[in-house]
Protein backbone atom coordinates (compact mmCIF):
# COMPACT_ATOMS: atom_id res chain seq x y z
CA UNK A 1 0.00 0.00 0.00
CA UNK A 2 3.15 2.11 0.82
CA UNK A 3 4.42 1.74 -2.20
CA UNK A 4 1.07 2.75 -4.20
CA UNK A 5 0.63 5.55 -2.39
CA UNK A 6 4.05 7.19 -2.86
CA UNK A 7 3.60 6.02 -6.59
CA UNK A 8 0.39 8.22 -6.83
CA UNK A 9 2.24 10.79 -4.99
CA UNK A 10 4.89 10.75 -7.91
CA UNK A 11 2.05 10.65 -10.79
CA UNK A 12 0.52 13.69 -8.79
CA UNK A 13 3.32 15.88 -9.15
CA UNK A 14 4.10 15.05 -12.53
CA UNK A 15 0.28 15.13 -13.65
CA UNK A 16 -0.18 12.15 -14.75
CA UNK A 17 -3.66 12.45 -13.23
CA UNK A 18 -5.22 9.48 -13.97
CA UNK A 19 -2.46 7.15 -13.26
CA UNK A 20 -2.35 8.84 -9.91
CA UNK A 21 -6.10 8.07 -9.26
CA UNK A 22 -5.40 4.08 -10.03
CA UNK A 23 -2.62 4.10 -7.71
CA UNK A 24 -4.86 5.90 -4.78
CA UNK A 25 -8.11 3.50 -5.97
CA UNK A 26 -5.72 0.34 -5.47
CA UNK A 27 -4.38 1.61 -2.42
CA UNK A 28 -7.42 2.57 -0.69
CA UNK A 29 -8.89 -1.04 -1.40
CA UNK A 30 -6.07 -2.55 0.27
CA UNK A 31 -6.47 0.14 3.60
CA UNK A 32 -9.44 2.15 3.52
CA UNK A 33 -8.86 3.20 6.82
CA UNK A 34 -5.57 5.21 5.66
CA UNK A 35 -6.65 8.97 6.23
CA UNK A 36 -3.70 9.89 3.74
CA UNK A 37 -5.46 7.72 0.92
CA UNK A 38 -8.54 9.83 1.22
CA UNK A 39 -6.22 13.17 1.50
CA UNK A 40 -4.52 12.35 -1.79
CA UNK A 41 -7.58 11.37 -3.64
CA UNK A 42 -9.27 14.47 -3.03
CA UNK A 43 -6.46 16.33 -4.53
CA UNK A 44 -6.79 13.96 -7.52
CA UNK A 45 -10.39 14.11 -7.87
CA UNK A 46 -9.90 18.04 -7.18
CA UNK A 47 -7.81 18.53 -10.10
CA UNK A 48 -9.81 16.45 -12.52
CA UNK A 49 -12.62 19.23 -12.00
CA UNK A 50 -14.22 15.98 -10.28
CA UNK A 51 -15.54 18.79 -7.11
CA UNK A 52 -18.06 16.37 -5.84
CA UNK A 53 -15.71 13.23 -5.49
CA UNK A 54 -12.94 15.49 -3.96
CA UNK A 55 -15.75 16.22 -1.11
CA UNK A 56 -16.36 13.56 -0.51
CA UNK A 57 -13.23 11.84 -0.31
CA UNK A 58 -12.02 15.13 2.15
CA UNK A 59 -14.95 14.34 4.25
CA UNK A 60 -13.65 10.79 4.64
CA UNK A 61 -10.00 12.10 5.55
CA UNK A 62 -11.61 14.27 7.83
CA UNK A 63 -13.69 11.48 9.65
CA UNK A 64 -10.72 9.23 9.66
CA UNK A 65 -8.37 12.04 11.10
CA UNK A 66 -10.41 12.79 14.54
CA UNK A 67 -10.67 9.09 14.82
CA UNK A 68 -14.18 8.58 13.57
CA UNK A 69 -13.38 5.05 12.68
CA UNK A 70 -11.08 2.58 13.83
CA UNK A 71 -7.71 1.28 11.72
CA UNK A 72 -4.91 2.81 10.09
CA UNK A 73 -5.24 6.65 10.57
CA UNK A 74 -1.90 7.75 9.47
């Protein structure tokens, strides 16, 4: 999961915007309990114009970040 998320991190920053969203899709499958995940898919979704997934996602991050559900909360 690591790996895919620093992958997606790398895609991000060299916009490669959809590869980026795979990476952060697979990830989040594999830990969807990873408030980072959900942080970084927002910004994804953000920059696609996708305003209603990046929301969403940011509301999950934020849920996950003051503990609003158990797991990984990185």
């Amino acid at each position: 999961m690591e790996a895919r998320y620093q992958l997606a991190n790398i895609e991000l920053a060299d916009g490669n915007l959809q590869s980026a969203l795979e990476f952060l899709q697979r990830a989040i499958k594999l830990e969807p309990n990873d408030s980072r995940l959900h942080f970084a898919l927002s910004r994804v979704y953000r920059r696609l114009g996708r305003d209603s997934d990046a929301d969403t996602e940011m509301a999950a991050y934020q849920k996950l970040k003051s503990g609003g559900a158990s797991g990984c909360t990185k």
